[in-house]
Protein backbone atom coordinates (compact mmCIF):
# COMPACT_ATOMS: atom_id res chain seq x y z
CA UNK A 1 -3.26 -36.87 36.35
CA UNK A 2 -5.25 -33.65 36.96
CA UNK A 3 -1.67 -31.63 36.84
CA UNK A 4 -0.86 -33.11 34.04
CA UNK A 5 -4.00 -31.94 32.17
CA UNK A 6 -3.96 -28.52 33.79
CA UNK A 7 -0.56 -28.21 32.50
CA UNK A 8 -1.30 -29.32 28.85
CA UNK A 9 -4.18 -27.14 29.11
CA UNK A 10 -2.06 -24.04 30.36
CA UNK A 11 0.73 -25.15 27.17
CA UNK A 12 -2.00 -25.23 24.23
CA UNK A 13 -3.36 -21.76 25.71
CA UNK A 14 -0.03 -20.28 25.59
CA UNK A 15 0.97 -21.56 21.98
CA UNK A 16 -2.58 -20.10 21.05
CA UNK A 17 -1.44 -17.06 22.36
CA UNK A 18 1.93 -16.65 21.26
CA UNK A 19 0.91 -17.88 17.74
CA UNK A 20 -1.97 -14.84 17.92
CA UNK A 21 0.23 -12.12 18.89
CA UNK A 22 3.27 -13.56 16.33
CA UNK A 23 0.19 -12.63 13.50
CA UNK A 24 -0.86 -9.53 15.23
CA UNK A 25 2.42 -8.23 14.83
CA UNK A 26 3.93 -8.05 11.38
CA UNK A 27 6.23 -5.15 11.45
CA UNK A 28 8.18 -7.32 14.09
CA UNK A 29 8.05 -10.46 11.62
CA UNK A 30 9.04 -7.83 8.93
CA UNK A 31 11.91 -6.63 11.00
CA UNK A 32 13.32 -10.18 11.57
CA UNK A 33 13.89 -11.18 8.33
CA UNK A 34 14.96 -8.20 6.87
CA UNK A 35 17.36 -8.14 9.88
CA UNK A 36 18.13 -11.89 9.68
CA UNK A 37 17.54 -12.74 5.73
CA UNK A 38 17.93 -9.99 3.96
CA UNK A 39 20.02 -7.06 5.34
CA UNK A 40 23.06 -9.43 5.22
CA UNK A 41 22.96 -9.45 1.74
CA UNK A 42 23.59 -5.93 0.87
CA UNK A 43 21.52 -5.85 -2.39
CA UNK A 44 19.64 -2.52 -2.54
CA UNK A 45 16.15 -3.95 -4.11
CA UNK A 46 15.30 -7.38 -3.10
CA UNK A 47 11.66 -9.24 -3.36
CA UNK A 48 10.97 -11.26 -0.04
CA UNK A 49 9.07 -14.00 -0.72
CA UNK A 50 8.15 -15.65 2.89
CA UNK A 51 4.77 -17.14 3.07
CA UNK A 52 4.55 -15.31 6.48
CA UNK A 53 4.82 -11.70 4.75
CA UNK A 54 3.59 -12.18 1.11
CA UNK A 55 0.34 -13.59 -0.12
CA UNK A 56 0.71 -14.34 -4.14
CA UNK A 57 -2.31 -15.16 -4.38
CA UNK A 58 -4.30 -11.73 -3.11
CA UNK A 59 -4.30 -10.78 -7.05
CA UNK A 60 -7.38 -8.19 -6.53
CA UNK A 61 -7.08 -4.92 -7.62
CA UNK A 62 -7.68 -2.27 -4.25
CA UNK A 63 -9.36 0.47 -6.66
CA UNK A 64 -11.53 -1.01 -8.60
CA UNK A 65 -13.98 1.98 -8.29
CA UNK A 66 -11.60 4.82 -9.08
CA UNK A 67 -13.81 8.34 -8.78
CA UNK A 68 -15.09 7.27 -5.32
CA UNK A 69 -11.52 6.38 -4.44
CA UNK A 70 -10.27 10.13 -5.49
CA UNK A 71 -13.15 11.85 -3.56
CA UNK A 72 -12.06 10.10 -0.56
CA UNK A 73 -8.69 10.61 -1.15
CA UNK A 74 -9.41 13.96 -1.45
CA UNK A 75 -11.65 14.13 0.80
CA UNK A 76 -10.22 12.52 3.72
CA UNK A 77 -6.57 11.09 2.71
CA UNK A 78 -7.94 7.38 2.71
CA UNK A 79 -8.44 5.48 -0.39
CA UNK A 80 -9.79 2.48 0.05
CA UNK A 81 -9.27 2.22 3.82
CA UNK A 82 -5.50 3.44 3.40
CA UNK A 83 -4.20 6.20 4.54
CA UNK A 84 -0.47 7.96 5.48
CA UNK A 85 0.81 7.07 9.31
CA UNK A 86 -0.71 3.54 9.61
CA UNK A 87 1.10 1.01 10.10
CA UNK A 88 2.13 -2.35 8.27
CA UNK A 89 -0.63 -4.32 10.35
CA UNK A 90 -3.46 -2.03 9.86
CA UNK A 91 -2.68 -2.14 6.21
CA UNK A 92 -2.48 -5.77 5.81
CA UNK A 93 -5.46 -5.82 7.98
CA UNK A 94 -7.27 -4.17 5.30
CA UNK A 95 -6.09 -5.50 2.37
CA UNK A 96 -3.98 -8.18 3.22
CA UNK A 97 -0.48 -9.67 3.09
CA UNK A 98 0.89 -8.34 -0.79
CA UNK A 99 2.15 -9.92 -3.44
CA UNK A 100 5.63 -8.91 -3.07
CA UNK A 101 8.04 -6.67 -0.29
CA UNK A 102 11.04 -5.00 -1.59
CA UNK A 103 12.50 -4.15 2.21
CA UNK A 104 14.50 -1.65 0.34
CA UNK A 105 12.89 0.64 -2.41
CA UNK A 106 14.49 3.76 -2.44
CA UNK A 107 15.26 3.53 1.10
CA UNK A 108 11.80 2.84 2.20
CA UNK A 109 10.08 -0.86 2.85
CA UNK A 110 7.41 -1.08 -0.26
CA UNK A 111 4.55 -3.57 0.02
CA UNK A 112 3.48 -4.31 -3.74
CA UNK A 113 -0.23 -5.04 -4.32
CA UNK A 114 -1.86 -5.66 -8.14
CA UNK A 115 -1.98 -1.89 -9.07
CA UNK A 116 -1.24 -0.54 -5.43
CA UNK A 117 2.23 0.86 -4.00
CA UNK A 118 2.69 1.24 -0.42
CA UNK A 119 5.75 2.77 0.94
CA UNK A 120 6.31 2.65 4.65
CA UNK A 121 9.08 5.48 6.71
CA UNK A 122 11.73 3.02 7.88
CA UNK A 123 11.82 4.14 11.47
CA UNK A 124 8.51 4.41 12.56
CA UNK A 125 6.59 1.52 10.60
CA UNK A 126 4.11 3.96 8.94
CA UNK A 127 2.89 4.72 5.58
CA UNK A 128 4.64 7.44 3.84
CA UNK A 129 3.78 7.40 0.57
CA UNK A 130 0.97 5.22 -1.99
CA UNK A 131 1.25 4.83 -5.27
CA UNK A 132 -1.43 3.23 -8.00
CA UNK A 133 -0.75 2.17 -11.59
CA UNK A 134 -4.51 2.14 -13.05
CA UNK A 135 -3.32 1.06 -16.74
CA UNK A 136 -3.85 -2.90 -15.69
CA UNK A 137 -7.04 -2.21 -13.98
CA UNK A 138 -8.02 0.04 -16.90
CA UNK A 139 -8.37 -3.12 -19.15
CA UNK A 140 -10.79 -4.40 -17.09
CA UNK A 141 -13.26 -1.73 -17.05
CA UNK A 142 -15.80 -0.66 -19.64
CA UNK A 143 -15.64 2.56 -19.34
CA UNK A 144 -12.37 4.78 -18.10
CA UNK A 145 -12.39 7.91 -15.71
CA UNK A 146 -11.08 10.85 -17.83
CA UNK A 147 -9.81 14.36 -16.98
CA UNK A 148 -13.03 15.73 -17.23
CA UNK A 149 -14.37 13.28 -15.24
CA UNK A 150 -11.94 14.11 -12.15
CA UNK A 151 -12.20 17.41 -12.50
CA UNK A 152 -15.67 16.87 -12.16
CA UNK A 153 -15.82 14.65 -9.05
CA UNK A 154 -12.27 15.79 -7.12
CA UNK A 155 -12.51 19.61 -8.03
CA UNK A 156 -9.96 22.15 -9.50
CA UNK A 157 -6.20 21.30 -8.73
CA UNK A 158 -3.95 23.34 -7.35
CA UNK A 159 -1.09 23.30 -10.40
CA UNK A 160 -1.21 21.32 -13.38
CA UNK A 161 2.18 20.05 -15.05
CA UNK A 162 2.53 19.12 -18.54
CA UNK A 163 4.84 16.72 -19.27
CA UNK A 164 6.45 16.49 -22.61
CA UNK A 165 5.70 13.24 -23.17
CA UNK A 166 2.12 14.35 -23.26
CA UNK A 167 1.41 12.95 -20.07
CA UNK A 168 0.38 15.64 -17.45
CA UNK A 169 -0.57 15.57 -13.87
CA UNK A 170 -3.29 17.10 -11.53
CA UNK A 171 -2.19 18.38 -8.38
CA UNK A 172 -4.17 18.61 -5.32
CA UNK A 173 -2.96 19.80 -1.71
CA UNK A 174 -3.59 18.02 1.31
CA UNK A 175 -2.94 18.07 4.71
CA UNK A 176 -0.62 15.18 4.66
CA UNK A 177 0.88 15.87 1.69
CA UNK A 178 0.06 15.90 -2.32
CA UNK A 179 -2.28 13.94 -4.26
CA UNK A 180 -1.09 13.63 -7.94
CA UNK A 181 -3.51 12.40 -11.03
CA UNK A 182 -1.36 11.22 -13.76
CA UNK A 183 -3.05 11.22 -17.15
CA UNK A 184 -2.11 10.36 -20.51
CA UNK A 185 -2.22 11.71 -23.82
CA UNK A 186 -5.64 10.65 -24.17
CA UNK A 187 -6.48 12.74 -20.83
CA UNK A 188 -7.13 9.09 -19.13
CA UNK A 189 -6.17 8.72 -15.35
CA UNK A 190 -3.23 6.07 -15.37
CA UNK A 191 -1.82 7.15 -11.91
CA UNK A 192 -2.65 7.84 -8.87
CA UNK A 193 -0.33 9.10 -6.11
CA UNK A 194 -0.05 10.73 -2.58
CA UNK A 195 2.24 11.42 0.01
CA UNK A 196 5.32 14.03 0.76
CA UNK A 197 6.47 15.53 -2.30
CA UNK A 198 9.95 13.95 -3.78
């Protein structure tokens, strides 16, 4: 009888275990049904929409304070605890599972979050790119972050384009790559980007 125990003991210990590193390690998860699911399909953008990647219910928005966000950015390449090379788990460790995962988004896995864009480099499981579309959370503040205002806080860009469609953007070098401010005609910040440059 005391075998028997030890032995259920030892079992429940290992399914803990197993069932702990299984959560520890999304990328692999990630990899198995794209590899199993997905990739068999051939479509080029795809949502996946397994409870064991996605999470439709994490509906907050990541930048809800948007200056502070750009003076880290600039200052450090991490907004909001996100920055270029980590990987999948480290980012859902910090904001959790998204909403939606197109495996395929211009080539590149892309973890969609309320107004956040994460875009990971295929072969190496690490962030390459982040994107933000403020307009959404815009509607939810009183008061909006203007040109002015980022010039203010982030400092003088290093090239400004003017788009004809009156929006323009504020560039900023980094190590890692470019940060880009994307205004609109009414010199608010809609956009927020960083990463290589396409």
């Amino acid at each position: 009888m005391k075998i028997v125990r030890q032995y259920a003991v030892l079992m429940v210990v290992f399914f803990c275990v197993r069932v702990l590193a299984a959560d520890g390690d999304f990328y692999r998860l990630f990899q198995s049904a794209v590899t199993n699911s997905y990739l068999p399909l051939q479509r080029q953008s795809l949502r996946m929409d397994s409870p064991l990647l996605v999470d439709t219910n994490n509906t907050g928005f990541k930048l809800t304070n948007v200056l502070l966000h750009l003076e880290r950015l600039r200052a450090n390449g991490e907004p909001s605890g996100i920055r270029l090379g980590m990987k999948m788990e480290d980012v859902v460790a910090r904001w959790g599972k998204p909403l939606w995962i197109d495996p395929q988004c211009g080539g590149y896995p892309h973890f969609a979050y309320s107004e956040a864009h994460v875009y990971f480099e295929p072969a190496t499981n690490s962030v390459r790119a982040f994107h933000a579309d403020l307009a959404e959370l815009a509607r939810t503040l009183p008061t909006w972050p203007t040109v002015e205002d980022c010039l203010r806080k982030v400092g003088k860009p290093s090239q400004r384009i003017y788009l004809p469609t009156g929006i323009s953007h504020l560039v900023y070098e980094a190590s890692e790559g470019r940060i880009r401010l994307s205004c609109n005609s009414d010199n608010l910040l809609v956009g927020v980007g960083w990463g290589p440059e396409k």
